[in-house]
PDBML (XML) file of the C-alpha atoms, coordinates in Angstrom:
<?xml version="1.0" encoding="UTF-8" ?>
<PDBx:datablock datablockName="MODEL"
   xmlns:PDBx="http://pdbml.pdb.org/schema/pdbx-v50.xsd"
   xmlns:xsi="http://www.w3.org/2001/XMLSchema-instance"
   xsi:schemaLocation="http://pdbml.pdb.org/schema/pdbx-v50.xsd pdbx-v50.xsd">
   <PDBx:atom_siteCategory>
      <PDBx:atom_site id="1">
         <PDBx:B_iso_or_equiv>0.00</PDBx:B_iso_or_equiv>
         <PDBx:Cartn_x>57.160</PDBx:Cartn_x>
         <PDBx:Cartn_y>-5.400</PDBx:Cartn_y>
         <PDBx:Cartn_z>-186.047</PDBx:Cartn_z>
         <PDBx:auth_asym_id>A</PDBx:auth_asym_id>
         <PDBx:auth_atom_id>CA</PDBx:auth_atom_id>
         <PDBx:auth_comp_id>UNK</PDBx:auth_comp_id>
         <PDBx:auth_seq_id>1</PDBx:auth_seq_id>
         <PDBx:group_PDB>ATOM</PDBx:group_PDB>
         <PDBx:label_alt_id xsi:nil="true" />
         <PDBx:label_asym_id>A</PDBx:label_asym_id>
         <PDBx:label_atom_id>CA</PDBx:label_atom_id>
         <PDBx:label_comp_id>UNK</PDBx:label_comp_id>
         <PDBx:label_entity_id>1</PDBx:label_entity_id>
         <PDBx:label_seq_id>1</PDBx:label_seq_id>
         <PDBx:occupancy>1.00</PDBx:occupancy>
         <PDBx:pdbx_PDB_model_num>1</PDBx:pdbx_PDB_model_num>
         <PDBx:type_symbol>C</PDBx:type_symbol>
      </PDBx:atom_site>
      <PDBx:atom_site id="2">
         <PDBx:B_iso_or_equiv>0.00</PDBx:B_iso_or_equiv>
         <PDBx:Cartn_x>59.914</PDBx:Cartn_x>
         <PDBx:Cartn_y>-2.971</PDBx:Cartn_y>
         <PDBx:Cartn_z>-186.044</PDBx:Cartn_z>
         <PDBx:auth_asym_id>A</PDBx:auth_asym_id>
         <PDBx:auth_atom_id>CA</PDBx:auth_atom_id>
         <PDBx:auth_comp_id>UNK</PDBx:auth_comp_id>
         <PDBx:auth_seq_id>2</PDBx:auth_seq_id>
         <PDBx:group_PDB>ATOM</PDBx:group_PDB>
         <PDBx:label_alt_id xsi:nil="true" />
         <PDBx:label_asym_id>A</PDBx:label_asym_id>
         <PDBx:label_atom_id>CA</PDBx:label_atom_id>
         <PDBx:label_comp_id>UNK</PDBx:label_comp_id>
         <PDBx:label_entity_id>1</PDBx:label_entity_id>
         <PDBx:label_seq_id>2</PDBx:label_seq_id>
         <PDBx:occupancy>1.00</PDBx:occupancy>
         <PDBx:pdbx_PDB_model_num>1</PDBx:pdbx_PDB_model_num>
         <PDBx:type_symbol>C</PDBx:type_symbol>
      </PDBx:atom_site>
      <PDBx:atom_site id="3">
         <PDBx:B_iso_or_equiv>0.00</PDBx:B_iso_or_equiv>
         <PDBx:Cartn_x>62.330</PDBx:Cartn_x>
         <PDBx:Cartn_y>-5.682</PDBx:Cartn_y>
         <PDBx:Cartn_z>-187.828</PDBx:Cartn_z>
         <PDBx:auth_asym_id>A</PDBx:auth_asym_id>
         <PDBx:auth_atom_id>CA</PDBx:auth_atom_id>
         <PDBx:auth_comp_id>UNK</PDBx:auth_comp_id>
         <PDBx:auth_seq_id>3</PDBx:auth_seq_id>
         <PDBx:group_PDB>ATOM</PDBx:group_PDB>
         <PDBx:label_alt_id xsi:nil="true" />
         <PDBx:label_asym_id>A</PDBx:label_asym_id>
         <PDBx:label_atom_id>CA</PDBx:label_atom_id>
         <PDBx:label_comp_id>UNK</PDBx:label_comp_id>
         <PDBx:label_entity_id>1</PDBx:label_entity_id>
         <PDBx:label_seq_id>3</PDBx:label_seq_id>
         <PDBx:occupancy>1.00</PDBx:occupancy>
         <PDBx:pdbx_PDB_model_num>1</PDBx:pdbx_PDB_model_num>
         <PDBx:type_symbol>C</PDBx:type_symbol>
      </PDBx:atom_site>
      <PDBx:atom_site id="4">
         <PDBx:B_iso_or_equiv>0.00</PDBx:B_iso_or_equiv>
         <PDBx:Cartn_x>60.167</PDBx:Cartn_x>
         <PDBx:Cartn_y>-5.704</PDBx:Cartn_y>
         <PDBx:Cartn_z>-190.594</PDBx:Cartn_z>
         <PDBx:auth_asym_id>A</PDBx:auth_asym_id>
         <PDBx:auth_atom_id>CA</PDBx:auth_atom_id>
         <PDBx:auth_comp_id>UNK</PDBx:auth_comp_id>
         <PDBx:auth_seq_id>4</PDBx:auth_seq_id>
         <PDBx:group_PDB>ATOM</PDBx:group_PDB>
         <PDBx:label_alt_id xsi:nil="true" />
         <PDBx:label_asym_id>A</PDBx:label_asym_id>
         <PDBx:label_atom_id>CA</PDBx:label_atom_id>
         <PDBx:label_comp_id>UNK</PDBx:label_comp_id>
         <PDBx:label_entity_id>1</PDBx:label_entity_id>
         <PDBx:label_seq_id>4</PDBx:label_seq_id>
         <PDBx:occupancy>1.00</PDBx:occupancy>
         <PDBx:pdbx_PDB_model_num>1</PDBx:pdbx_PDB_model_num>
         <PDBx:type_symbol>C</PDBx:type_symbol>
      </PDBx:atom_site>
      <PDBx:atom_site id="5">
         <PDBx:B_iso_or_equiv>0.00</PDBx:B_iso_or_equiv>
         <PDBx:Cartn_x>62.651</PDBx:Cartn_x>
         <PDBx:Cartn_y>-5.825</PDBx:Cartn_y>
         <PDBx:Cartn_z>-194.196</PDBx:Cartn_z>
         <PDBx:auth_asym_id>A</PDBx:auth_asym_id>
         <PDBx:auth_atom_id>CA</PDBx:auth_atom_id>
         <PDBx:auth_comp_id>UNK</PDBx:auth_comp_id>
         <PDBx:auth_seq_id>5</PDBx:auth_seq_id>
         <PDBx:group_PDB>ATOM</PDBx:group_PDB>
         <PDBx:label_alt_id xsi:nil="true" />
         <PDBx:label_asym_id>A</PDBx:label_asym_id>
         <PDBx:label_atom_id>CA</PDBx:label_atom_id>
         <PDBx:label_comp_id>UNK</PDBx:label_comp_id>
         <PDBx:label_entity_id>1</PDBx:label_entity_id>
         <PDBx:label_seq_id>5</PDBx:label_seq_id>
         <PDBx:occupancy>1.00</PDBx:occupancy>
         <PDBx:pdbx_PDB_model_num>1</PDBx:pdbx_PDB_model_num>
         <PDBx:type_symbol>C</PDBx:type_symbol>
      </PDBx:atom_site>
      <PDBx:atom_site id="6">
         <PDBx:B_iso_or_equiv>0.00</PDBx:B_iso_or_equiv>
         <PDBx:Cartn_x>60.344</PDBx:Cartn_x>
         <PDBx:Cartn_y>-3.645</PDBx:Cartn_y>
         <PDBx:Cartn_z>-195.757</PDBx:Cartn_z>
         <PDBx:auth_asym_id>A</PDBx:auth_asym_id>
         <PDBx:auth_atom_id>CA</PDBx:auth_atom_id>
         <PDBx:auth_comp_id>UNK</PDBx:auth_comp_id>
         <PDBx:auth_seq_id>6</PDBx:auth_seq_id>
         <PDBx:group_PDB>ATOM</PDBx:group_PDB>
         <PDBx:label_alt_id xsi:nil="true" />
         <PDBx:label_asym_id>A</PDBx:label_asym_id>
         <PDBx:label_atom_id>CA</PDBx:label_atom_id>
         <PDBx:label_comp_id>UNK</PDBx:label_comp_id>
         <PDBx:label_entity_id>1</PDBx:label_entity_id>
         <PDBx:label_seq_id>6</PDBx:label_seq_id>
         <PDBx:occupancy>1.00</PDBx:occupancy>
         <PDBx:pdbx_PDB_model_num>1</PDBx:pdbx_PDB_model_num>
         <PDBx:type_symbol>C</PDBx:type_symbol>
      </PDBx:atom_site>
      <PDBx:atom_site id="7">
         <PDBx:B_iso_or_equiv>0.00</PDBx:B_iso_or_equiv>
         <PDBx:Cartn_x>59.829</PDBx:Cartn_x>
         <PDBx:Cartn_y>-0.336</PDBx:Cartn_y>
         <PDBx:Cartn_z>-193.813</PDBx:Cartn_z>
         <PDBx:auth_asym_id>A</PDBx:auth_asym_id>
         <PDBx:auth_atom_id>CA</PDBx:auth_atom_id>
         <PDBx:auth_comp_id>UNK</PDBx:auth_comp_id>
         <PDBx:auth_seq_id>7</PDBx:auth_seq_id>
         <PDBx:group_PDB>ATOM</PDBx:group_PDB>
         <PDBx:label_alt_id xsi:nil="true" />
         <PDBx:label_asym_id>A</PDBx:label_asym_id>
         <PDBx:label_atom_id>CA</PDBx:label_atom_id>
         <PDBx:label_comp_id>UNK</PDBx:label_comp_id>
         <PDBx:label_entity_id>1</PDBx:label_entity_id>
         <PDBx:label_seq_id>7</PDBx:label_seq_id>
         <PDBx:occupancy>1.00</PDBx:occupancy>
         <PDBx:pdbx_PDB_model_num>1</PDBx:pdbx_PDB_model_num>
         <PDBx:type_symbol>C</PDBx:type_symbol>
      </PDBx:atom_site>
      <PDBx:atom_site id="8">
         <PDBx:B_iso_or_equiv>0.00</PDBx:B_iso_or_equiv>
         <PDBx:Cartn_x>56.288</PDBx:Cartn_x>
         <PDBx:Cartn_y>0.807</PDBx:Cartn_y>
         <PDBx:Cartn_z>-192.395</PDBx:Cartn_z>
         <PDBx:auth_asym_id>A</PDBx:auth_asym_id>
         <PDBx:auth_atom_id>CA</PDBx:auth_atom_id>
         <PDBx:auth_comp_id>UNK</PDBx:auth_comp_id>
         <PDBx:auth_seq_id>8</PDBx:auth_seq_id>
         <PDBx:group_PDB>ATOM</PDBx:group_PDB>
         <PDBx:label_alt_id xsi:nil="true" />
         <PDBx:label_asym_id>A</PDBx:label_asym_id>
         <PDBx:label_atom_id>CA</PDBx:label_atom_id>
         <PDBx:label_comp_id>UNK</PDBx:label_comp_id>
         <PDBx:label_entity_id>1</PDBx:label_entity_id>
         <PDBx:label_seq_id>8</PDBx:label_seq_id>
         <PDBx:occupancy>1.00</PDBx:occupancy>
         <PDBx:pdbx_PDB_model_num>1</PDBx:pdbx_PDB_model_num>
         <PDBx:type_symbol>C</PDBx:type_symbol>
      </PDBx:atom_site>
      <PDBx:atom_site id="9">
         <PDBx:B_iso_or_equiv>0.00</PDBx:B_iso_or_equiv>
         <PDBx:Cartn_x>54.292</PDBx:Cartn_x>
         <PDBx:Cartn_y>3.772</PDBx:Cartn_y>
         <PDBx:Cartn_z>-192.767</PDBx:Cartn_z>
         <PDBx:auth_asym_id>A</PDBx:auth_asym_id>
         <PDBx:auth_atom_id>CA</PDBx:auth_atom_id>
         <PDBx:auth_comp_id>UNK</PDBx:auth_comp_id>
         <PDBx:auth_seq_id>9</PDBx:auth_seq_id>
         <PDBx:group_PDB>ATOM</PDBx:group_PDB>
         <PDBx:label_alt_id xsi:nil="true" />
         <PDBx:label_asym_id>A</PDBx:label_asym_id>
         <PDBx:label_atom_id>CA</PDBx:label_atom_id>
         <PDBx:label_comp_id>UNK</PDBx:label_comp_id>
         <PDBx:label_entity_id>1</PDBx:label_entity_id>
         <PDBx:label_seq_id>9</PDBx:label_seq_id>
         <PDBx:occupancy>1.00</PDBx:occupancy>
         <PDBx:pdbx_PDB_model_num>1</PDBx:pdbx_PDB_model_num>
         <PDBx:type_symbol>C</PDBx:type_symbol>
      </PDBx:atom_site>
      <PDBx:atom_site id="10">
         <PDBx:B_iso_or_equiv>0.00</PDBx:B_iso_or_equiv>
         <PDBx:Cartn_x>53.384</PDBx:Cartn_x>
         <PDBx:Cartn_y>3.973</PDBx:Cartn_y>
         <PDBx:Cartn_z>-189.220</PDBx:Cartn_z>
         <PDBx:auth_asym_id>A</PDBx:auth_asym_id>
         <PDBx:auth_atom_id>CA</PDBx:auth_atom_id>
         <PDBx:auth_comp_id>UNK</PDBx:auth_comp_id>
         <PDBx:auth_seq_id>10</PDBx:auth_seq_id>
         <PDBx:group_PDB>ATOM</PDBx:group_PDB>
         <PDBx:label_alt_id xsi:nil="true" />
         <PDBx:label_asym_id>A</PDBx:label_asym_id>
         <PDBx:label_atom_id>CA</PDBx:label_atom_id>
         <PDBx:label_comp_id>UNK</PDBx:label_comp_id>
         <PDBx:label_entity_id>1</PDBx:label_entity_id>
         <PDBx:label_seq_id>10</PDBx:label_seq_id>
         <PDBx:occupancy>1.00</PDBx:occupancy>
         <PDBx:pdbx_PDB_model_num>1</PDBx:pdbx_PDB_model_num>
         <PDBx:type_symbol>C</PDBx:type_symbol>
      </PDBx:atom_site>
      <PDBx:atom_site id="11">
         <PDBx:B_iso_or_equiv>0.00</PDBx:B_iso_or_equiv>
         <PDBx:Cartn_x>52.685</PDBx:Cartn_x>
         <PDBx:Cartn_y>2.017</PDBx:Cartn_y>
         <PDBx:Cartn_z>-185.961</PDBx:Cartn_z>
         <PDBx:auth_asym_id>A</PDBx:auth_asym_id>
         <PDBx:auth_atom_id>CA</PDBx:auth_atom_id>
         <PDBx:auth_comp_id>UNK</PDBx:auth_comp_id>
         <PDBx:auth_seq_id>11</PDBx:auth_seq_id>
         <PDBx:group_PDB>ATOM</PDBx:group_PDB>
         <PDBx:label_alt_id xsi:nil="true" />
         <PDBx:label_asym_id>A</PDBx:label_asym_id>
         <PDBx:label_atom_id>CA</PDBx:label_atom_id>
         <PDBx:label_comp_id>UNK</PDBx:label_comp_id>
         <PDBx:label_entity_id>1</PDBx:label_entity_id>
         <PDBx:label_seq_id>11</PDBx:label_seq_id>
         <PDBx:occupancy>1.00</PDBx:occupancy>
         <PDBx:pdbx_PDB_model_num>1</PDBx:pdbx_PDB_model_num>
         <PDBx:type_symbol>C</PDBx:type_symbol>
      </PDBx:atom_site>
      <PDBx:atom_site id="12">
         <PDBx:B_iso_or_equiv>0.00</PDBx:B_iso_or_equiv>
         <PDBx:Cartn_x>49.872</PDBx:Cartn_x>
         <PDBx:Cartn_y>2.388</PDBx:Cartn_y>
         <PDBx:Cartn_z>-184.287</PDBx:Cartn_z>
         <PDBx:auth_asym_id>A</PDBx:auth_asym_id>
         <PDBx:auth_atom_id>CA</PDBx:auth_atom_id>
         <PDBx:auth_comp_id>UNK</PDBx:auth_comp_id>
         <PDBx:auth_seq_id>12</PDBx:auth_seq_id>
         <PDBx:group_PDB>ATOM</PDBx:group_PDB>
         <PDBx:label_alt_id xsi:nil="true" />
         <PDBx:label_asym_id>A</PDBx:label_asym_id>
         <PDBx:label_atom_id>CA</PDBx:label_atom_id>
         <PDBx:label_comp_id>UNK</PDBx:label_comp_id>
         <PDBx:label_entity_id>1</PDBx:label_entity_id>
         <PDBx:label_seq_id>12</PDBx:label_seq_id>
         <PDBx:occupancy>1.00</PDBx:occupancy>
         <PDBx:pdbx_PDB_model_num>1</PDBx:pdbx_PDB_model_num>
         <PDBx:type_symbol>C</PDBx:type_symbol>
      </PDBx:atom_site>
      <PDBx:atom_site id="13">
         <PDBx:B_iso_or_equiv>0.00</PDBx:B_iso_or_equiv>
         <PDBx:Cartn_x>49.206</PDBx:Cartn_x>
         <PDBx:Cartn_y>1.033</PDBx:Cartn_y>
         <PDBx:Cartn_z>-180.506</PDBx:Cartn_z>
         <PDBx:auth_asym_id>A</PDBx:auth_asym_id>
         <PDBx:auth_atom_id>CA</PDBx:auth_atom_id>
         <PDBx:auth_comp_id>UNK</PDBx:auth_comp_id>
         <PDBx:auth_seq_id>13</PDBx:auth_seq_id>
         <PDBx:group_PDB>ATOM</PDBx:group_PDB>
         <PDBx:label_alt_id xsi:nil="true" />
         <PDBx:label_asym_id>A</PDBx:label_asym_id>
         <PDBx:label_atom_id>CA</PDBx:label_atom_id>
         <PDBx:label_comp_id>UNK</PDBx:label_comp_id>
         <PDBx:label_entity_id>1</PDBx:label_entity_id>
         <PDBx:label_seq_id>13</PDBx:label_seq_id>
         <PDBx:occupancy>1.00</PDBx:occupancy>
         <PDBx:pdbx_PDB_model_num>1</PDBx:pdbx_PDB_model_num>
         <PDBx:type_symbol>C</PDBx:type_symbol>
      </PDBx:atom_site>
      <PDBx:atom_site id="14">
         <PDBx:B_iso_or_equiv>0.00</PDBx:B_iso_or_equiv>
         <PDBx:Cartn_x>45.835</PDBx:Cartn_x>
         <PDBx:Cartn_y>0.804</PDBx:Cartn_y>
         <PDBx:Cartn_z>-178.881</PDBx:Cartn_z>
         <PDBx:auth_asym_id>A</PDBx:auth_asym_id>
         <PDBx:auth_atom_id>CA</PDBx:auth_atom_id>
         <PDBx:auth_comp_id>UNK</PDBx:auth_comp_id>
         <PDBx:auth_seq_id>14</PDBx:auth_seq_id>
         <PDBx:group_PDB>ATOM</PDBx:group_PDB>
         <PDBx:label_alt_id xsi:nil="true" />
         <PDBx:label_asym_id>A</PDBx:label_asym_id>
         <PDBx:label_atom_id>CA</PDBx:label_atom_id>
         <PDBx:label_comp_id>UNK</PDBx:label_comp_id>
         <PDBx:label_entity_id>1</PDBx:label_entity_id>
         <PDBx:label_seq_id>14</PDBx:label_seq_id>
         <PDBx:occupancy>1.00</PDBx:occupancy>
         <PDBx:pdbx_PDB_model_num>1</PDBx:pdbx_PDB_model_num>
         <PDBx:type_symbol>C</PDBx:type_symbol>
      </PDBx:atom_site>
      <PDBx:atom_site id="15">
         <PDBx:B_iso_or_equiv>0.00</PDBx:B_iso_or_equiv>
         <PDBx:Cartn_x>45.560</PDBx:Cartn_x>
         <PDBx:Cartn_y>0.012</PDBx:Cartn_y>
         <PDBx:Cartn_z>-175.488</PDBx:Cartn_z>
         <PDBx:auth_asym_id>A</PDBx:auth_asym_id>
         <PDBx:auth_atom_id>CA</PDBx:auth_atom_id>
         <PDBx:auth_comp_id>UNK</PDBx:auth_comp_id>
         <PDBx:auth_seq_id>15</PDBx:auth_seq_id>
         <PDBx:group_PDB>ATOM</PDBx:group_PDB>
         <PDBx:label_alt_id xsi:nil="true" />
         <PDBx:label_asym_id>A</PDBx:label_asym_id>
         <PDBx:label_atom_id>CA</PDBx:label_atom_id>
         <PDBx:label_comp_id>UNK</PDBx:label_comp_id>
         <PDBx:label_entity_id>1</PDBx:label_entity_id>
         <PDBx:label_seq_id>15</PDBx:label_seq_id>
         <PDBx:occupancy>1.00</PDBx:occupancy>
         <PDBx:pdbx_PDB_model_num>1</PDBx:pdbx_PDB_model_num>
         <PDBx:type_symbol>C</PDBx:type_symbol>
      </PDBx:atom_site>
      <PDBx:atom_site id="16">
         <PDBx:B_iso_or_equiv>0.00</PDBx:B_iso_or_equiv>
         <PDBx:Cartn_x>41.695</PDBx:Cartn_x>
         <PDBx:Cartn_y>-1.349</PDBx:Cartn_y>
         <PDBx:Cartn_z>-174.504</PDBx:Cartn_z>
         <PDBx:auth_asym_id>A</PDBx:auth_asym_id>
         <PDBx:auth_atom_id>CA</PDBx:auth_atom_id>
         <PDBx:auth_comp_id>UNK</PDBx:auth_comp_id>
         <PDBx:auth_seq_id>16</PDBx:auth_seq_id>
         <PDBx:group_PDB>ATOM</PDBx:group_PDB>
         <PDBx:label_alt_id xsi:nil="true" />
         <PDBx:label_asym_id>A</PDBx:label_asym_id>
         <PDBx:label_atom_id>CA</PDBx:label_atom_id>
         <PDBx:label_comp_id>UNK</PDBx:label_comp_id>
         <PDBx:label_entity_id>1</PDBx:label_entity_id>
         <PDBx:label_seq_id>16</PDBx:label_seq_id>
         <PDBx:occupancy>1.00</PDBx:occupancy>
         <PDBx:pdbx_PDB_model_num>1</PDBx:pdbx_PDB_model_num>
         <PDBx:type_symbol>C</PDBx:type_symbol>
      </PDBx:atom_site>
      <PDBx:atom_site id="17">
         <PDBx:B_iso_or_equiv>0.00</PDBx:B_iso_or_equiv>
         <PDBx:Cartn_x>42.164</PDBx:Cartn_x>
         <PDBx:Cartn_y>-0.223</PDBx:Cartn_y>
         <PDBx:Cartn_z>-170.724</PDBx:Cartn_z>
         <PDBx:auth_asym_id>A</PDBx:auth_asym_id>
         <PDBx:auth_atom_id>CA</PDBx:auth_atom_id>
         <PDBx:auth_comp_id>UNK</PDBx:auth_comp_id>
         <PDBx:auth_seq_id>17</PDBx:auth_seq_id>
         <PDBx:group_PDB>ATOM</PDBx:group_PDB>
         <PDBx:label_alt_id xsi:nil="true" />
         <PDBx:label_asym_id>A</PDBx:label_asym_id>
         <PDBx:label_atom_id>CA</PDBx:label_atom_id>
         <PDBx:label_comp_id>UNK</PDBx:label_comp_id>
         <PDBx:label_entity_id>1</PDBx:label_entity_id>
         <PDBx:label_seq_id>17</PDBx:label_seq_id>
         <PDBx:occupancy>1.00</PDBx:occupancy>
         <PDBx:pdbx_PDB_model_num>1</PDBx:pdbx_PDB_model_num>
         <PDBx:type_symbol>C</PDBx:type_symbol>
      </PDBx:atom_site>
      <PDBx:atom_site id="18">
         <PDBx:B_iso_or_equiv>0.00</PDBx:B_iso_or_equiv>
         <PDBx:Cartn_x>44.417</PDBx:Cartn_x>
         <PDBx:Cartn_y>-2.683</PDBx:Cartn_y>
         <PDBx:Cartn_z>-169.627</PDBx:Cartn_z>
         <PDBx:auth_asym_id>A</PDBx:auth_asym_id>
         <PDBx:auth_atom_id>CA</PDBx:auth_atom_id>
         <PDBx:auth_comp_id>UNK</PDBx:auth_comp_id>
         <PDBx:auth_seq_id>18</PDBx:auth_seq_id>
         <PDBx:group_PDB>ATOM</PDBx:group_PDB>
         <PDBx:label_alt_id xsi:nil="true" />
         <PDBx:label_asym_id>A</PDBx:label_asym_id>
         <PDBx:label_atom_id>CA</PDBx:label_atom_id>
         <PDBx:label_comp_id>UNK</PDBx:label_comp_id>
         <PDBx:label_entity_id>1</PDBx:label_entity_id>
         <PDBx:label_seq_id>18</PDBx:label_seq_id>
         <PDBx:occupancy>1.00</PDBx:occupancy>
         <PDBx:pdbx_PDB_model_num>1</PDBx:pdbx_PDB_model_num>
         <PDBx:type_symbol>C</PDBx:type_symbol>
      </PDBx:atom_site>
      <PDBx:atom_site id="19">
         <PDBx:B_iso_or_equiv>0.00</PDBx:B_iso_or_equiv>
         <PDBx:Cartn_x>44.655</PDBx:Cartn_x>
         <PDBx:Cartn_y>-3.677</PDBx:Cartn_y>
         <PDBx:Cartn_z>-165.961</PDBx:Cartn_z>
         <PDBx:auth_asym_id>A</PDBx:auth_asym_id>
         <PDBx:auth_atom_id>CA</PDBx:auth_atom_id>
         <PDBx:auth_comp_id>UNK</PDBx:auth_comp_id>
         <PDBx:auth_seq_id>19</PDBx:auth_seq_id>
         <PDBx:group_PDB>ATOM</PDBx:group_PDB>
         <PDBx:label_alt_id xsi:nil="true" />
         <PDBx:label_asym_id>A</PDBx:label_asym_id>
         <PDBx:label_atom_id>CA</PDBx:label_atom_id>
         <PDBx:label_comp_id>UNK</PDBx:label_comp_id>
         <PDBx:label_entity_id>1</PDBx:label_entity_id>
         <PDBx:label_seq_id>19</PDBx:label_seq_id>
         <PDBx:occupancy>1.00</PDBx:occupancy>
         <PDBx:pdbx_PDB_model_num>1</PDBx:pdbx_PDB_model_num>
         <PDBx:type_symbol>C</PDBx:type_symbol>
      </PDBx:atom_site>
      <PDBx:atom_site id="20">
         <PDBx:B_iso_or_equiv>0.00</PDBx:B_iso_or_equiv>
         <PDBx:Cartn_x>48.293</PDBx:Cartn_x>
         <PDBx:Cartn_y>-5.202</PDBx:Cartn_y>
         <PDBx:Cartn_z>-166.044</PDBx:Cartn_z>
         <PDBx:auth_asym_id>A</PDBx:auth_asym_id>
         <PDBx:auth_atom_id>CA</PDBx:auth_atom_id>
         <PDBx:auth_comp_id>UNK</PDBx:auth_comp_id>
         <PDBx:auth_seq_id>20</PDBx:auth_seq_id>
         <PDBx:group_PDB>ATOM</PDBx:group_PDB>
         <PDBx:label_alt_id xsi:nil="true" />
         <PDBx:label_asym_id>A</PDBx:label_asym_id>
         <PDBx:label_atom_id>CA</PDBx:label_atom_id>
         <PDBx:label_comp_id>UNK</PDBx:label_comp_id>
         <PDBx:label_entity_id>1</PDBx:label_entity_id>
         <PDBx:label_seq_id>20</PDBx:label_seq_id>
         <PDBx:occupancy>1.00</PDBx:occupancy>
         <PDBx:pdbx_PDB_model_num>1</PDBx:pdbx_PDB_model_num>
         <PDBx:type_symbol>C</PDBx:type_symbol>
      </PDBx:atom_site>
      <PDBx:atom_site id="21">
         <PDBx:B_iso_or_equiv>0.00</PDBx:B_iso_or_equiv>
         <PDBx:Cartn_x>50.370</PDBx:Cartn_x>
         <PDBx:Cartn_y>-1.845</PDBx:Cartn_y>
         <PDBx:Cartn_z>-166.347</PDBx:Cartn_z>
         <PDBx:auth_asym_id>A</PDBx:auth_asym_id>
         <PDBx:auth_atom_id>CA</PDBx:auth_atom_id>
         <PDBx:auth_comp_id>UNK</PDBx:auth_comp_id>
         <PDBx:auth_seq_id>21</PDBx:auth_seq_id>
         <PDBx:group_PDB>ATOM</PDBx:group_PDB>
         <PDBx:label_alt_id xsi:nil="true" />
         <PDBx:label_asym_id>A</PDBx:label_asym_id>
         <PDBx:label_atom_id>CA</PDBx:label_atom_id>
         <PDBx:label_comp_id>UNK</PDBx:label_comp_id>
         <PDBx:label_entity_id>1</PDBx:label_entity_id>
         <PDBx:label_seq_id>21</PDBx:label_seq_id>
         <PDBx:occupancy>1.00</PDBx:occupancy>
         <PDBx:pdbx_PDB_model_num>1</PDBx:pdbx_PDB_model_num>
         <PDBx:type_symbol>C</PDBx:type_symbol>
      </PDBx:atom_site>
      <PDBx:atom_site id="22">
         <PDBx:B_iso_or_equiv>0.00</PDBx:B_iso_or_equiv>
         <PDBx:Cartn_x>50.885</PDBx:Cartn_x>
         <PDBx:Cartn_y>-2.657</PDBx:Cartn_y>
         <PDBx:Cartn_z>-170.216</PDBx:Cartn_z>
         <PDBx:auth_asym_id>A</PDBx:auth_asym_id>
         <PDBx:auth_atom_id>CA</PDBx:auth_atom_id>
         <PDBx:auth_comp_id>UNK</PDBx:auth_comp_id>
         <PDBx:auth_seq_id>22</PDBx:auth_seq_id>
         <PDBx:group_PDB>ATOM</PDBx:group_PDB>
         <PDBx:label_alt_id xsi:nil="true" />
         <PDBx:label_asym_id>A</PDBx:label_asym_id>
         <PDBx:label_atom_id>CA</PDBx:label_atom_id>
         <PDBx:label_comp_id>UNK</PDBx:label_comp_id>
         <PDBx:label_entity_id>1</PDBx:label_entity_id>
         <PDBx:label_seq_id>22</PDBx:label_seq_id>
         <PDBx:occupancy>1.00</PDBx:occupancy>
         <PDBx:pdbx_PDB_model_num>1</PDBx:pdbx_PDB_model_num>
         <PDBx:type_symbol>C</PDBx:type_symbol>
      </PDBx:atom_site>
      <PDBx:atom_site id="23">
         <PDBx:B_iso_or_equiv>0.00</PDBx:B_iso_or_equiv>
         <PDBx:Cartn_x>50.500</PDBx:Cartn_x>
         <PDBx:Cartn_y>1.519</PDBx:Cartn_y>
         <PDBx:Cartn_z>-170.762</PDBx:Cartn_z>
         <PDBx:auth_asym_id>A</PDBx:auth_asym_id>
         <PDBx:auth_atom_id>CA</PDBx:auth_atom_id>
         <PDBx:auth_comp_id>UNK</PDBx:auth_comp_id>
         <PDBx:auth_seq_id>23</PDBx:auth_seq_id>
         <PDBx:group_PDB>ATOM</PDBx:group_PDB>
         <PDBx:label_alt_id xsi:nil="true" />
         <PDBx:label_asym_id>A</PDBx:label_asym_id>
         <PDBx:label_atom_id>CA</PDBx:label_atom_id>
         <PDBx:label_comp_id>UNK</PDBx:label_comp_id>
         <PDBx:label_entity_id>1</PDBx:label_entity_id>
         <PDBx:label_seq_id>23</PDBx:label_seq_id>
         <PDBx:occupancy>1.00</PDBx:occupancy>
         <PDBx:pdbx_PDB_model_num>1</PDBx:pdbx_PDB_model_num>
         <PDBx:type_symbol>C</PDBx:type_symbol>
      </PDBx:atom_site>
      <PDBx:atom_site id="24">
         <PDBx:B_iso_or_equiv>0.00</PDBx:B_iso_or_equiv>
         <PDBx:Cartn_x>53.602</PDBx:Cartn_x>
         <PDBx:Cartn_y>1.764</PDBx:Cartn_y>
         <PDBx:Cartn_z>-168.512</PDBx:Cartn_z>
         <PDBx:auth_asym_id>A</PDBx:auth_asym_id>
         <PDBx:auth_atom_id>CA</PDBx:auth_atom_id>
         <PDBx:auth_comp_id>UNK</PDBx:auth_comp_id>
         <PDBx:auth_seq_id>24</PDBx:auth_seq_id>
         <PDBx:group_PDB>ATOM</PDBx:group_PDB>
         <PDBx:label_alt_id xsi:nil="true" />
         <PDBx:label_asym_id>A</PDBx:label_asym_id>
         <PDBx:label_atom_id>CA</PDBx:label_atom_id>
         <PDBx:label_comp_id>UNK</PDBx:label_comp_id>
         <PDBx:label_entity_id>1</PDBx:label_entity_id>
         <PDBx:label_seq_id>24</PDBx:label_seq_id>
         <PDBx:occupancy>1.00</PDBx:occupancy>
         <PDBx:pdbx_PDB_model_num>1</PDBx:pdbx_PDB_model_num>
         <PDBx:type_symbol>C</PDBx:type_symbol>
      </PDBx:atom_site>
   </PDBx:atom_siteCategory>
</PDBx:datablock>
């Protein structure tokens, strides 16, 4: 996402309580 050519407004992440450490 970040290697996008043209460059983004924002990034937004949302974790659905994962159980595999993917917050960490």
């Amino acid at each position: 996402i970040a290697s996008q050519t043209l460059p983004l407004y924002e990034i937004i992440v949302l974790d659905d309580c994962s159980t595999d450490g993917s917050m960490a």
